[in-house]
C-alpha atoms as a PDB file:
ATOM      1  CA  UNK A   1      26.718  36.127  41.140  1.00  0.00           C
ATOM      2  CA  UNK A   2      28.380  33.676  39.422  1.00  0.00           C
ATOM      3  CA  UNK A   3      27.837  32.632  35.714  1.00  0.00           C
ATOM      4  CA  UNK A   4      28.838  29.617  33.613  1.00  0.00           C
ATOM      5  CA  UNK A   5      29.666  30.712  29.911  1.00  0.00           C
ATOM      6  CA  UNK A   6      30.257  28.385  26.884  1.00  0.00           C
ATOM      7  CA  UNK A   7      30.553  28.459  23.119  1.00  0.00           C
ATOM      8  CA  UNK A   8      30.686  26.624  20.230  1.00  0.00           C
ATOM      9  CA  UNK A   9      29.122  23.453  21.485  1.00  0.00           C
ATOM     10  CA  UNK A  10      28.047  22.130  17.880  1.00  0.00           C
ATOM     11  CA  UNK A  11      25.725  19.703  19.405  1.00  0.00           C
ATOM     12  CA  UNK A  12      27.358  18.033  21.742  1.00  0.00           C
ATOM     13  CA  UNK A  13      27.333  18.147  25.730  1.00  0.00           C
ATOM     14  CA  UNK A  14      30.782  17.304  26.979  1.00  0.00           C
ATOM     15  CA  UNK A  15      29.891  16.087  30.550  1.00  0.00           C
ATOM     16  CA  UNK A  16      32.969  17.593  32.297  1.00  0.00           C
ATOM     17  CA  UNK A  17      30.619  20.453  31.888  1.00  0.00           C
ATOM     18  CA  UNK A  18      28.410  19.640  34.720  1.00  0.00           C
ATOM     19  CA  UNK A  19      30.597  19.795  37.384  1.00  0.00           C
ATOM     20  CA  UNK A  20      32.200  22.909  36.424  1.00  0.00           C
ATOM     21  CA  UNK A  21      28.719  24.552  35.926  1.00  0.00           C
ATOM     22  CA  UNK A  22      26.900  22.717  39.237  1.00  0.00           C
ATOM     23  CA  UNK A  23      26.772  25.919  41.664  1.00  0.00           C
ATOM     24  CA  UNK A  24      26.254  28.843  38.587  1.00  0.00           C
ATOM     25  CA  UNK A  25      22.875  30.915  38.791  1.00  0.00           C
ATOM     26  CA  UNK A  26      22.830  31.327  35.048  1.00  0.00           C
ATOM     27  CA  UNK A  27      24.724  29.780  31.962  1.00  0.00           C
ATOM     28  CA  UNK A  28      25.331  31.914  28.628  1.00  0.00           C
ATOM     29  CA  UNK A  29      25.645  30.170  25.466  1.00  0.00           C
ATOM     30  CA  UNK A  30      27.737  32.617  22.959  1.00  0.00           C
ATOM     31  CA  UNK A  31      26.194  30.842  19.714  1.00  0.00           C
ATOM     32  CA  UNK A  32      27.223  27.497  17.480  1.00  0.00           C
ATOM     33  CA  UNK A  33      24.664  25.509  19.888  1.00  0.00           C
ATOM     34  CA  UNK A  34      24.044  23.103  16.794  1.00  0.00           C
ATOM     35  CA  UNK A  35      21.198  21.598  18.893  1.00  0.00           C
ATOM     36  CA  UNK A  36      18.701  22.367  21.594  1.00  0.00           C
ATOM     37  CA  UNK A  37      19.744  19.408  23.101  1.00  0.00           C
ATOM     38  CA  UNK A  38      22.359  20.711  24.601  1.00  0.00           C
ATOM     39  CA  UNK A  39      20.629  23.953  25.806  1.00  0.00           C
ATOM     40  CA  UNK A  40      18.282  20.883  28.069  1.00  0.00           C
ATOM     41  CA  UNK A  41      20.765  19.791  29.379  1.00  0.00           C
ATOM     42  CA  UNK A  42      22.363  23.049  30.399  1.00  0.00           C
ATOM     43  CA  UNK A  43      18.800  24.484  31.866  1.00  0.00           C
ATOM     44  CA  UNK A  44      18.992  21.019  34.224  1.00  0.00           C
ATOM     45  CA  UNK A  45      22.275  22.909  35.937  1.00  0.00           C
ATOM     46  CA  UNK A  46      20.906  26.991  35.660  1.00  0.00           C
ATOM     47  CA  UNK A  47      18.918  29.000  33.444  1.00  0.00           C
ATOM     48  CA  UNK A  48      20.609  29.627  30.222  1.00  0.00           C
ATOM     49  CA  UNK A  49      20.730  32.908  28.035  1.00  0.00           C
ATOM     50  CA  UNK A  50      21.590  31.838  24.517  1.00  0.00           C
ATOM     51  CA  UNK A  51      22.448  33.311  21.048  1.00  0.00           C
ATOM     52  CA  UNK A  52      22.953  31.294  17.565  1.00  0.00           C
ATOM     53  CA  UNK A  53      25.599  31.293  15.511  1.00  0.00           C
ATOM     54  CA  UNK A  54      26.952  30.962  12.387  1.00  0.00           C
ATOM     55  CA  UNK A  55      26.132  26.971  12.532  1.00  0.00           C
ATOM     56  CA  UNK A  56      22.552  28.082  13.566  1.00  0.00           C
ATOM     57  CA  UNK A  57      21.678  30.653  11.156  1.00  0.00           C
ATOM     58  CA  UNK A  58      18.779  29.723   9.002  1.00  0.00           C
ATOM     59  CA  UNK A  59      17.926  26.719  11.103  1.00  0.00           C
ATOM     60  CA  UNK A  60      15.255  25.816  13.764  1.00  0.00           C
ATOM     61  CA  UNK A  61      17.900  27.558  16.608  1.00  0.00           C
ATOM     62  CA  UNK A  62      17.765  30.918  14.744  1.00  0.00           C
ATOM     63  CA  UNK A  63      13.742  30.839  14.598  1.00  0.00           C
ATOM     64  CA  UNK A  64      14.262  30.730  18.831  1.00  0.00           C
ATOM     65  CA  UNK A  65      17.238  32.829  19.991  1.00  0.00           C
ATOM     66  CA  UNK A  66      18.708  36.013  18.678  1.00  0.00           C
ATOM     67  CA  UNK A  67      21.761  36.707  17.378  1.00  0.00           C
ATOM     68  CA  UNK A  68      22.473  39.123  20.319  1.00  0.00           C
ATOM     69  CA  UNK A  69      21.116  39.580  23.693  1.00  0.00           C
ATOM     70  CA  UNK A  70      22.012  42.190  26.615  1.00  0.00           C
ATOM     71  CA  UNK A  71      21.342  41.629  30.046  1.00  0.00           C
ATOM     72  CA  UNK A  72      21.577  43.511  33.349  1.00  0.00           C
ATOM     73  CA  UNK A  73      22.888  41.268  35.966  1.00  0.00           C
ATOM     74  CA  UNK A  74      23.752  42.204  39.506  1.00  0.00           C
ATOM     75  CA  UNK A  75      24.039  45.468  37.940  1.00  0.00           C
ATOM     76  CA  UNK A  76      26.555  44.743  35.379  1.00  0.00           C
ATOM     77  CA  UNK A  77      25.271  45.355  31.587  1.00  0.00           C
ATOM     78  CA  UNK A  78      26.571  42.037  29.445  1.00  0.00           C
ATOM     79  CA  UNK A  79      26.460  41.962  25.645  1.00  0.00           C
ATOM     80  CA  UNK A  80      26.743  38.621  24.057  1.00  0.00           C
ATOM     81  CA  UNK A  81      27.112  37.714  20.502  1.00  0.00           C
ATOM     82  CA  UNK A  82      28.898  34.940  18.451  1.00  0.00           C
ATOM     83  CA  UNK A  83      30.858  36.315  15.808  1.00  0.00           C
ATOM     84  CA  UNK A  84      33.701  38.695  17.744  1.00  0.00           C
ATOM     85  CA  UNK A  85      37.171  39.308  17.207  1.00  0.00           C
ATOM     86  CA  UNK A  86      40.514  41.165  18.793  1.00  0.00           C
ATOM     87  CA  UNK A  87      39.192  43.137  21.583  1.00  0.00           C
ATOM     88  CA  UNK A  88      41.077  46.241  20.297  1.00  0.00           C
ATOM     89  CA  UNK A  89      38.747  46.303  17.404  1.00  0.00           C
ATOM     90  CA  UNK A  90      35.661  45.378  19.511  1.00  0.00           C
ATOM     91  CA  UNK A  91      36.556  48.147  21.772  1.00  0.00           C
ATOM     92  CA  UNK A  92      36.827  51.001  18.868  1.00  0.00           C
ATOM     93  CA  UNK A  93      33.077  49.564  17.928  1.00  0.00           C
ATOM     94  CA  UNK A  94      31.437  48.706  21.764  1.00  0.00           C
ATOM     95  CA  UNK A  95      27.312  48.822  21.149  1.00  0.00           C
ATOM     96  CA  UNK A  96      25.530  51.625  23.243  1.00  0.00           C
ATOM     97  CA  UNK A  97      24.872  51.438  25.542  1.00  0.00           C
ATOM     98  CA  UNK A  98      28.230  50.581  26.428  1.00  0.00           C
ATOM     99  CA  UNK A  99      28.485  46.721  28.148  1.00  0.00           C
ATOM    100  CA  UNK A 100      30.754  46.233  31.112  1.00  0.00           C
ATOM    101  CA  UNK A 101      31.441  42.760  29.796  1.00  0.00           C
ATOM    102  CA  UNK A 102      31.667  41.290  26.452  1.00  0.00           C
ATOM    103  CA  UNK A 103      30.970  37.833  25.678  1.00  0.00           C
ATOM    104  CA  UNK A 104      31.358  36.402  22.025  1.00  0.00           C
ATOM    105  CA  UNK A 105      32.914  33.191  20.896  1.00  0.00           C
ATOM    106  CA  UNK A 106      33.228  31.556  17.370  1.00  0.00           C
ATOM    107  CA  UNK A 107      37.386  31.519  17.318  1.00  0.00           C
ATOM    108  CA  UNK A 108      37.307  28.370  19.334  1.00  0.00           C
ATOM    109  CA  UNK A 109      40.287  30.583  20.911  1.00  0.00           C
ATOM    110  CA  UNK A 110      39.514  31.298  24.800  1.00  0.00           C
ATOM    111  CA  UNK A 111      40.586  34.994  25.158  1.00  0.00           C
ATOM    112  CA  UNK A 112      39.859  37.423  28.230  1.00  0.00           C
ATOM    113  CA  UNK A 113      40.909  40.894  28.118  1.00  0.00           C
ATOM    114  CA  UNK A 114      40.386  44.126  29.278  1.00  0.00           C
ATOM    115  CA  UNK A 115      40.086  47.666  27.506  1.00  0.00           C
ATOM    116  CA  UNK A 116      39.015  50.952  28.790  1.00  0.00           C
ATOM    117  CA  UNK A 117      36.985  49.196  31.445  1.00  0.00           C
ATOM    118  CA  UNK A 118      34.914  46.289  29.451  1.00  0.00           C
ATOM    119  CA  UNK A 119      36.285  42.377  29.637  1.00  0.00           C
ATOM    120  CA  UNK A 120      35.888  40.687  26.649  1.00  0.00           C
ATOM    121  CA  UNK A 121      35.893  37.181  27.119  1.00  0.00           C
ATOM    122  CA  UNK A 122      35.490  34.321  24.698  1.00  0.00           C
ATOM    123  CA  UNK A 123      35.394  31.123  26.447  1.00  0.00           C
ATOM    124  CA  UNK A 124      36.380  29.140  24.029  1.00  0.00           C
ATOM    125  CA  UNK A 125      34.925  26.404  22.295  1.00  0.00           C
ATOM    126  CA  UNK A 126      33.134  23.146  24.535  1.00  0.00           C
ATOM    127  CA  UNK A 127      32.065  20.991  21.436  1.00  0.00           C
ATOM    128  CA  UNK A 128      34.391  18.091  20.421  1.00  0.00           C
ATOM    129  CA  UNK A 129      37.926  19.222  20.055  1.00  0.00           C
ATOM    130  CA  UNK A 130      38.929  20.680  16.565  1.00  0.00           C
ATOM    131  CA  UNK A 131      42.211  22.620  15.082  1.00  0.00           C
ATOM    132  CA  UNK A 132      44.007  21.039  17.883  1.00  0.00           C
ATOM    133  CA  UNK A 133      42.892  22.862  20.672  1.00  0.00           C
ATOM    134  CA  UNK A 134      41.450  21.493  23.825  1.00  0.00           C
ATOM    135  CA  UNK A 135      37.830  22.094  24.884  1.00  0.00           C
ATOM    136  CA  UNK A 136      37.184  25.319  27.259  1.00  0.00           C
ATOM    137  CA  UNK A 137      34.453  27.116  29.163  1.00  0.00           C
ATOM    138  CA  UNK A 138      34.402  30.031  31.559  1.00  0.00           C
ATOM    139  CA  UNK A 139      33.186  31.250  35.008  1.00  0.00           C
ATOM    140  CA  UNK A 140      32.855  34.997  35.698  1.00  0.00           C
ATOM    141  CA  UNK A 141      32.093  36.199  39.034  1.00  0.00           C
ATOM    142  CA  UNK A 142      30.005  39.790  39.239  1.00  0.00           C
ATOM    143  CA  UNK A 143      30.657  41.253  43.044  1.00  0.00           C
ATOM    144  CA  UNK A 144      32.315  44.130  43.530  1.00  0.00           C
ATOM    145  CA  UNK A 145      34.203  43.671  40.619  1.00  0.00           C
ATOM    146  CA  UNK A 146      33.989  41.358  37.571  1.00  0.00           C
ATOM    147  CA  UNK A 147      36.292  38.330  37.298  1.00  0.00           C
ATOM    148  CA  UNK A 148      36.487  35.839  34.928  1.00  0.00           C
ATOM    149  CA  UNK A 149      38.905  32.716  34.167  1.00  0.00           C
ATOM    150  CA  UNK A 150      38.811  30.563  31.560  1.00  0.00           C
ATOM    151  CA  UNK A 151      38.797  26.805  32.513  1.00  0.00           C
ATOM    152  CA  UNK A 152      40.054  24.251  30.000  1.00  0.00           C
ATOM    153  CA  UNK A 153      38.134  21.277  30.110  1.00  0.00           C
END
């Protein structure tokens, strides 16, 4: 199964997502959506899974979409969140039941990493560039294994 991940949109939809997320059976939005525009267009490409962030909190977003979710997909349990941080601290502090894969964004810093047997991946930030950095999304692929890269945009 293949998934499209993104963060920190802040309202806009960068088209160079659309190719990259044409042939994923489900999108997860790790929070700072800033508008449910840009969830439509993202359920045009897959079904999306999406959490709010700080930019959300207290806004129509928040009334929708939690500020967590866990899902079981091809048998792979996936925790998602906004507000993360190093994965050596995430892994001291993993909820239960225990994820195989991490997702959280916010840092606008892609990161992928693996401890003790759960990825934590932040893909980034796909929203118009800011601090410098350029905009970024990632795939993951649950088969046998799980494998994610990072894909600057």
């Amino acid at each position: 199964m293949r998934i499209g991940v993104i963060s920190d949109t802040h309202g806009y939809f960068d088209p160079r997502i659309v190719p990259q997320f044409s042939h994923v059976e489900r999108i997860i939005h790790a929070g700072d959506i800033g508008s449910a525009v840009v969830l439509s267009r993202l359920e045009t490409l897959a079904p999306v899974t999406a959490v709010t962030g700080n930019v959300d909190w207290g806004g129509p977003l928040d009334q929708t979409y939690s500020r967590t979710q866990r899902l079981d997909l091809a048998g792979y349990q996936i925790y998602v969140t906004h507000i993360g941080g190093k994965p050596a601290d995430l892994a001291r502090r993993l909820p239960d039941p225990r994820p195989d894969v991490y997702i959280y964004g916010h840092s606008h810093i892609p990161a992928q990493e693996e401890r003790g047997g759960v990825l934590f991946l932040n893909p980034g930030a796909a929203g118009k560039p800011r601090f410098g950095r350029q905009p970024s999304l990632a795939l993951v692929e649950l088969d046998d294994t799980v494998t994610a890269r990072i894909i600057i945009l």
